[in-house]
N, C-alpha and C. Protein backbone atom coordinates (compact mmCIF):
# COMPACT_ATOMS: atom_id res chain seq x y z
N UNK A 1 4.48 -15.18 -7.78
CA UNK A 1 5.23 -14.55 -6.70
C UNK A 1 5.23 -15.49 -5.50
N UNK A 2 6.27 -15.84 -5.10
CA UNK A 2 6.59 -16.60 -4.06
C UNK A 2 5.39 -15.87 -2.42
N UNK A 3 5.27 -17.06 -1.71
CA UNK A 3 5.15 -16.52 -0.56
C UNK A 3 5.52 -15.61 0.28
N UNK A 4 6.55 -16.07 0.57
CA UNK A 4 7.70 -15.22 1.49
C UNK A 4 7.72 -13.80 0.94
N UNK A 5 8.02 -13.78 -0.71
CA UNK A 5 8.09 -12.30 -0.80
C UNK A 5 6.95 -11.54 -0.59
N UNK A 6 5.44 -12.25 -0.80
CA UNK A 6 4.04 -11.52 -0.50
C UNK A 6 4.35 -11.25 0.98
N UNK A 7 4.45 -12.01 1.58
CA UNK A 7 4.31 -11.91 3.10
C UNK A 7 5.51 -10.70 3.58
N UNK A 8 6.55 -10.79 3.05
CA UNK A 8 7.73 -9.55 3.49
C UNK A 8 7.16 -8.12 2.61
N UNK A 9 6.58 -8.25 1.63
CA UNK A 9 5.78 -7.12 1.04
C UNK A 9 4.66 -6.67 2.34
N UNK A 10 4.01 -7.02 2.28
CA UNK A 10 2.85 -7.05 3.23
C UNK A 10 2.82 -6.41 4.23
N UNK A 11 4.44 -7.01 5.10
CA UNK A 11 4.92 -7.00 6.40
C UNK A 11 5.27 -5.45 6.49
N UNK A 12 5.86 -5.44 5.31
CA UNK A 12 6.67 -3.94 5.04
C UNK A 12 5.64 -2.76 4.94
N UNK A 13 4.82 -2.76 4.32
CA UNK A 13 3.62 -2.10 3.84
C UNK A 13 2.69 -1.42 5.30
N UNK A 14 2.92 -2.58 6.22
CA UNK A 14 2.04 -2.42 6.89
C UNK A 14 2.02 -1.25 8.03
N UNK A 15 3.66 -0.43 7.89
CA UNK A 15 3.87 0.56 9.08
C UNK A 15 3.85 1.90 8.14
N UNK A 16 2.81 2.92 8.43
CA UNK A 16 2.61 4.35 8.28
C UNK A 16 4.29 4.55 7.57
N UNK A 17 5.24 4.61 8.50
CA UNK A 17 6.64 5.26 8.74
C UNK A 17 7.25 4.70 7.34
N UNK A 18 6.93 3.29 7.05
CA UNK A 18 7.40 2.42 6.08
C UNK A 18 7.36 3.40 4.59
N UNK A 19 5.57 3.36 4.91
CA UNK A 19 4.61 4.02 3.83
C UNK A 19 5.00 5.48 3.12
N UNK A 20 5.17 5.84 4.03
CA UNK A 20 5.75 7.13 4.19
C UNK A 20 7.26 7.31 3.65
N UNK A 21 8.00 7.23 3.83
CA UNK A 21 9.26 6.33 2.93
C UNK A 21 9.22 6.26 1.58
N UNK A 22 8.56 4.58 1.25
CA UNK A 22 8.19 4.80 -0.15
C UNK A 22 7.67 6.05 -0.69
N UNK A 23 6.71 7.05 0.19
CA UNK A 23 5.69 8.09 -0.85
C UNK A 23 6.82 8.80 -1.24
N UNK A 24 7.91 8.99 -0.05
CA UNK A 24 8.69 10.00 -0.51
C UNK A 24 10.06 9.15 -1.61
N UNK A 25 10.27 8.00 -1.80
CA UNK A 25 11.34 7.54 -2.85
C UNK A 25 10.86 7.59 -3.77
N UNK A 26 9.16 7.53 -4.17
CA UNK A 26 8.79 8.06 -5.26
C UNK A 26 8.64 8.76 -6.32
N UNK A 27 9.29 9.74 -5.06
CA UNK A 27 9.45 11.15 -6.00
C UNK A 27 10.96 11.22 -6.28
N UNK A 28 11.59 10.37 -6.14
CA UNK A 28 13.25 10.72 -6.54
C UNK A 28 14.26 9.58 -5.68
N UNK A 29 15.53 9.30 -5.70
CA UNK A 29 16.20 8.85 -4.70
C UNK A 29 16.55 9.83 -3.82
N UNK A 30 16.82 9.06 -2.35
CA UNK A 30 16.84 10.28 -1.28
C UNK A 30 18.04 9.62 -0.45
N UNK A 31 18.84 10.36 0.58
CA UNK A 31 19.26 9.54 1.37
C UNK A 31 19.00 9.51 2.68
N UNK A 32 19.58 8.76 3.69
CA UNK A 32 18.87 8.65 5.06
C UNK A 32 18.42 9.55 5.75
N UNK A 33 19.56 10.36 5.75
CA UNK A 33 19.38 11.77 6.47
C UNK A 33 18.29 12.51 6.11
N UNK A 34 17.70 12.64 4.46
CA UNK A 34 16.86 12.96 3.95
C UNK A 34 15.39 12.95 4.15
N UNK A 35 15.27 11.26 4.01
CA UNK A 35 14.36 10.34 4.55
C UNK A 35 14.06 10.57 6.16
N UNK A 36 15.24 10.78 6.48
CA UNK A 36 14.35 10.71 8.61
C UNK A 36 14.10 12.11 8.48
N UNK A 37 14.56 13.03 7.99
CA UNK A 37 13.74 14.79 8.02
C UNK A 37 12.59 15.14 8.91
N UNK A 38 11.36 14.33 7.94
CA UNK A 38 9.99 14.73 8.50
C UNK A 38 9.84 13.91 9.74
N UNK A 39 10.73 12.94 9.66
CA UNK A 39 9.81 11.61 11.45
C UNK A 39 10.64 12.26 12.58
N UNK A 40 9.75 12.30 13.45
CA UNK A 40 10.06 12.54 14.62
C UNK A 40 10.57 11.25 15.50
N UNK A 41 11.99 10.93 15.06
CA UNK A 41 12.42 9.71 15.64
C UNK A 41 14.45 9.98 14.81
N UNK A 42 14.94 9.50 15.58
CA UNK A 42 15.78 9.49 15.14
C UNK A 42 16.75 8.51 13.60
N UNK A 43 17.94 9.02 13.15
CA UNK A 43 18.23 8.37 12.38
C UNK A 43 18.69 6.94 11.91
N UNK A 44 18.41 6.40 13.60
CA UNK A 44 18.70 4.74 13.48
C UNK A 44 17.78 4.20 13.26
N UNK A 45 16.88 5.03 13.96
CA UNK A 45 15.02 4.34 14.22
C UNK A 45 14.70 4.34 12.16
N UNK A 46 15.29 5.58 11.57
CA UNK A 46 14.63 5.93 10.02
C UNK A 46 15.64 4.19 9.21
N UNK A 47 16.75 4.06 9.82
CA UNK A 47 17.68 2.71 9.20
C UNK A 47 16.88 1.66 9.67
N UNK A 48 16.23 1.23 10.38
CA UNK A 48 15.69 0.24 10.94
C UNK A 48 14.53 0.02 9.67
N UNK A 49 13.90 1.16 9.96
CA UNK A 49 12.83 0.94 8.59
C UNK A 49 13.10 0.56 7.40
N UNK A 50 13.93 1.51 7.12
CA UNK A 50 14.95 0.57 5.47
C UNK A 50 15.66 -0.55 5.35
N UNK A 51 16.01 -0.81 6.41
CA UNK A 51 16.57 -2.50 6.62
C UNK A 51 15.27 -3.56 6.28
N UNK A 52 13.92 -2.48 7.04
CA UNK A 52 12.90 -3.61 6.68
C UNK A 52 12.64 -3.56 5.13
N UNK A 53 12.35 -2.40 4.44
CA UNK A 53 11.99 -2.40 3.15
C UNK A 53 13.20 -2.81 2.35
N UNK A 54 14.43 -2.47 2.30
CA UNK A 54 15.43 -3.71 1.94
C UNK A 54 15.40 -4.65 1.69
N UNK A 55 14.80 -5.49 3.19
CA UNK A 55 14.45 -7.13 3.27
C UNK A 55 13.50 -7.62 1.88
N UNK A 56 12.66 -6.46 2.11
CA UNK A 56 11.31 -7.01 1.05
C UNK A 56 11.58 -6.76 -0.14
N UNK A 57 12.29 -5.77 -0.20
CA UNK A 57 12.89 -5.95 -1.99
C UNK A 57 12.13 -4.12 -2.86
N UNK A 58 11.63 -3.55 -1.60
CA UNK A 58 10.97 -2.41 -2.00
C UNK A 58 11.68 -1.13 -2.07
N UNK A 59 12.83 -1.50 -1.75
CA UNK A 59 14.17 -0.49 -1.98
C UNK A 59 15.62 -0.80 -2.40
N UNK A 60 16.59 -0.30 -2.66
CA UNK A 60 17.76 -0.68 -3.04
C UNK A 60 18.81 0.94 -3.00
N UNK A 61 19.86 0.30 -2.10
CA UNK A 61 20.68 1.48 -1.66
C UNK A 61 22.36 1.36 -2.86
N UNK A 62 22.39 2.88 -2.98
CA UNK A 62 23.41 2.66 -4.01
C UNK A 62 24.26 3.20 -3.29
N UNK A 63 25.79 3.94 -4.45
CA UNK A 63 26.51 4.85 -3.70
C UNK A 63 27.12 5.59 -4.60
N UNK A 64 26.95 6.69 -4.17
CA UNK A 64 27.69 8.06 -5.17
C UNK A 64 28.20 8.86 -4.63
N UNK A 65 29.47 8.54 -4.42
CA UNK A 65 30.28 9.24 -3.95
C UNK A 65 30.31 8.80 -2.18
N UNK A 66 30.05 9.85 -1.70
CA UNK A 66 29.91 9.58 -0.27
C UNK A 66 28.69 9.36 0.05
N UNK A 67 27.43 10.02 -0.56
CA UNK A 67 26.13 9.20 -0.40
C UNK A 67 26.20 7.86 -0.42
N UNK A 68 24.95 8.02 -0.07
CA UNK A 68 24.20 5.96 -0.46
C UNK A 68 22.86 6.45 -0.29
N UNK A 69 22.46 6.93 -1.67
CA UNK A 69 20.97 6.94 -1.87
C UNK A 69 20.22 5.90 -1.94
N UNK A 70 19.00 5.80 -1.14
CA UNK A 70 18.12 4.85 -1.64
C UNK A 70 17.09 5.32 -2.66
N UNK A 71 16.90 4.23 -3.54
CA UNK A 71 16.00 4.14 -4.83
C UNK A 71 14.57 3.35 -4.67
N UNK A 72 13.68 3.56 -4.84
CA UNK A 72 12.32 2.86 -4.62
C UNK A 72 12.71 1.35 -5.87
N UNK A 73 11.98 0.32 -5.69
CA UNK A 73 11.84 -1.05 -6.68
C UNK A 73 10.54 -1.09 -6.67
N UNK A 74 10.13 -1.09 -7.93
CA UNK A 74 8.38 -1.58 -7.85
C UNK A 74 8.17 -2.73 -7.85
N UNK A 75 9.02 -3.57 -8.68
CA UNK A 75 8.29 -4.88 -8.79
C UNK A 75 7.80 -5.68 -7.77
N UNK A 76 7.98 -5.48 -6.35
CA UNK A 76 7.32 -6.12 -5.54
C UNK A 76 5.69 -5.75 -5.27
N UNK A 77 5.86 -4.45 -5.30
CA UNK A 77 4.62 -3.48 -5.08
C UNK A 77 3.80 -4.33 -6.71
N UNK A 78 4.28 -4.39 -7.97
CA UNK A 78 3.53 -4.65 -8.84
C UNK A 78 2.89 -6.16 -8.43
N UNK A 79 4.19 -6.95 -8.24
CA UNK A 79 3.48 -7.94 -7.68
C UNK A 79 2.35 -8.28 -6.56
N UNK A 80 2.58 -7.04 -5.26
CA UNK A 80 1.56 -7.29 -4.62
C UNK A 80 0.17 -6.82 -5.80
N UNK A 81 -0.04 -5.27 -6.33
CA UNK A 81 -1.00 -5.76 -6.79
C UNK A 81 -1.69 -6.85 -7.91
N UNK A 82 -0.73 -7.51 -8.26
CA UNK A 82 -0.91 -8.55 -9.48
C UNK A 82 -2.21 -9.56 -8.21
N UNK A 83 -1.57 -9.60 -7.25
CA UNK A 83 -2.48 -10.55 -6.17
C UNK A 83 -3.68 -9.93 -5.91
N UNK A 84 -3.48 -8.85 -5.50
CA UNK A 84 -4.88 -8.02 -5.18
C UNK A 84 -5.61 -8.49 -6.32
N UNK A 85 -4.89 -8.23 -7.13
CA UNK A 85 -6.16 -8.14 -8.10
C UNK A 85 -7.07 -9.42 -8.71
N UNK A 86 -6.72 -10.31 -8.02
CA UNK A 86 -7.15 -11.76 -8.39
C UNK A 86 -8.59 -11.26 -7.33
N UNK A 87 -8.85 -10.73 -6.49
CA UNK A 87 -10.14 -10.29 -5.86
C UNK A 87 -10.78 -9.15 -6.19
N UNK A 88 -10.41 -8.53 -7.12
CA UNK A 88 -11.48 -7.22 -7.59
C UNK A 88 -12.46 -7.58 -8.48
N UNK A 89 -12.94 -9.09 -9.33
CA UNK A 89 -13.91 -9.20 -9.58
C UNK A 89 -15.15 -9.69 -8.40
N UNK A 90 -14.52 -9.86 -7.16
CA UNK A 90 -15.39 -10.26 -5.92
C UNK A 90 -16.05 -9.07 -6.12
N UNK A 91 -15.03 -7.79 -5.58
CA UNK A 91 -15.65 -6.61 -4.87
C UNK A 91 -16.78 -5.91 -6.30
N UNK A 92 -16.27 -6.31 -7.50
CA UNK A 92 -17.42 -5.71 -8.42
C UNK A 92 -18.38 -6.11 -8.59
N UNK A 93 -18.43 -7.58 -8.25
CA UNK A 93 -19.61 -8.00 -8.08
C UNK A 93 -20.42 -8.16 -6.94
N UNK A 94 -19.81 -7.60 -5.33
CA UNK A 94 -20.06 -7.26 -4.22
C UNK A 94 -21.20 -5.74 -4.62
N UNK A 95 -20.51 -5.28 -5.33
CA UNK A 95 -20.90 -3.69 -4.87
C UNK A 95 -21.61 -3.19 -6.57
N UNK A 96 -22.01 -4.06 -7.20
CA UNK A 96 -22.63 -4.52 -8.60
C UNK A 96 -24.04 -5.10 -7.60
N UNK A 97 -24.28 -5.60 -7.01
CA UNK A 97 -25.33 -6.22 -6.24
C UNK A 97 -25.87 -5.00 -5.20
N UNK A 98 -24.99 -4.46 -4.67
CA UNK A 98 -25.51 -3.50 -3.79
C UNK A 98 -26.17 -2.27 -4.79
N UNK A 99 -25.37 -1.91 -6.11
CA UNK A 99 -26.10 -0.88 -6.69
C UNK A 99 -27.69 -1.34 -7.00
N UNK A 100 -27.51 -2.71 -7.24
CA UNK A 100 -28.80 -3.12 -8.02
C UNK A 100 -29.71 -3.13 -6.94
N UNK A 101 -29.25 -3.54 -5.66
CA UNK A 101 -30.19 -3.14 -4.23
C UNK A 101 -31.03 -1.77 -4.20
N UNK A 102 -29.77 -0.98 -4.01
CA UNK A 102 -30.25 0.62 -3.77
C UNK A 102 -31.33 1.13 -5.07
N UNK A 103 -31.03 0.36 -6.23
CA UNK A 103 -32.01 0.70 -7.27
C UNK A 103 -33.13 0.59 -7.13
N UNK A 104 -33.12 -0.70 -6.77
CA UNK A 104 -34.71 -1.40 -6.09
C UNK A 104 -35.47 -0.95 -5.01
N UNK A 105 -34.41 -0.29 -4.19
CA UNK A 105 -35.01 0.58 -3.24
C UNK A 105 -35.65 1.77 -3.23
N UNK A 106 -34.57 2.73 -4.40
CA UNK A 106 -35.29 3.82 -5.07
C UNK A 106 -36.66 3.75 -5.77
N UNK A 107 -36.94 2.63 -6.89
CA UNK A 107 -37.62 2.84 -7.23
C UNK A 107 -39.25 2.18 -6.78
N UNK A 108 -38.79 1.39 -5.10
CA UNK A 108 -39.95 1.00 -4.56
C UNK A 108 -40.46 -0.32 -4.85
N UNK A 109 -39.32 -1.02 -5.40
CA UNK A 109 -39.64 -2.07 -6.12
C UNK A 109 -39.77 -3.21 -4.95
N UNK A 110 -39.20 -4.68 -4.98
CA UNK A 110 -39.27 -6.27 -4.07
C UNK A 110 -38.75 -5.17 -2.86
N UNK A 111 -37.33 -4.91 -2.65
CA UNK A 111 -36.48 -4.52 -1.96
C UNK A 111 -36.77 -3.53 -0.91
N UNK A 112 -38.22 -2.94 -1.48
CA UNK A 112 -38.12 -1.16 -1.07
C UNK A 112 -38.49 -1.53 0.80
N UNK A 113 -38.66 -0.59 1.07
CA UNK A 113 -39.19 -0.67 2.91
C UNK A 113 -39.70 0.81 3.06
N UNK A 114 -41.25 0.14 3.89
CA UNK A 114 -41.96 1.14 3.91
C UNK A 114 -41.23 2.01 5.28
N UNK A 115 -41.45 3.52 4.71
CA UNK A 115 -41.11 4.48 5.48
C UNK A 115 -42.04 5.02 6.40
N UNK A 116 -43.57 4.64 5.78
CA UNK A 116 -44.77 4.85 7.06
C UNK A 116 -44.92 4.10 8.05
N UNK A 117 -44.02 3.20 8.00
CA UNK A 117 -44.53 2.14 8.98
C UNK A 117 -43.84 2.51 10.46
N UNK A 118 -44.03 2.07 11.62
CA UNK A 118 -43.98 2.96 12.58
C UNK A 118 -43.19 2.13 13.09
């Protein structure tokens, strides 16, 4: 996955309003009017947002009839996590070390710390 598209993924991802958006294209295609419903902002402010997720490739607007539903695209989202996931053997072995801590602690072992001590 190219840069640019991680970084316009990213970019996109990063506003609640954005987020919020996708949760709801998830469940179906919707159209604008649809989509700005719940925000308390108007319907240019709800186009502004889809222009951004547009950009990134995390939506795609059709037309039926007089609509123009937008449709959610995963493959960017898959791609972001294809990246994530190049760091989840860090965090298992981050928090693989911490269990083995707390073990050692439980059972009073190198690790433990005395609780009488003042």
């Amino acid at each position: 996955m190219g840069v640019d598209v991680l970084d316009a993924t990213f970019a996109a991802l990063a506003d609640p309003t954005r987020r919020a958006i996708l949760a709801r294209l998830a469940e179906g295609e919707a159209t604008v009017t649809e989509l700005a419903a719940p925000f308390a902002m108007t319907q240019p402010a709800v186009s502004k947002h889809l222009r951004v997720l547009e950009r990134a490739g995390l939506i795609s607007r059709g037309r039926d009839a007089q609509r123009r539903p937008c449709r959610l695209e995963v493959s960017p989202l898959k791609s972001a996590m294809d990246w994530l996931a190049n760091y989840r053997g860090y965090w298992e072995e981050s928090y693989q070390r911490l269990d083995d801590l707390l073990g050692e602690l439980q059972a009073g072992g190198p690790g433990a710390v005395d609780r009488e001590a003042p």
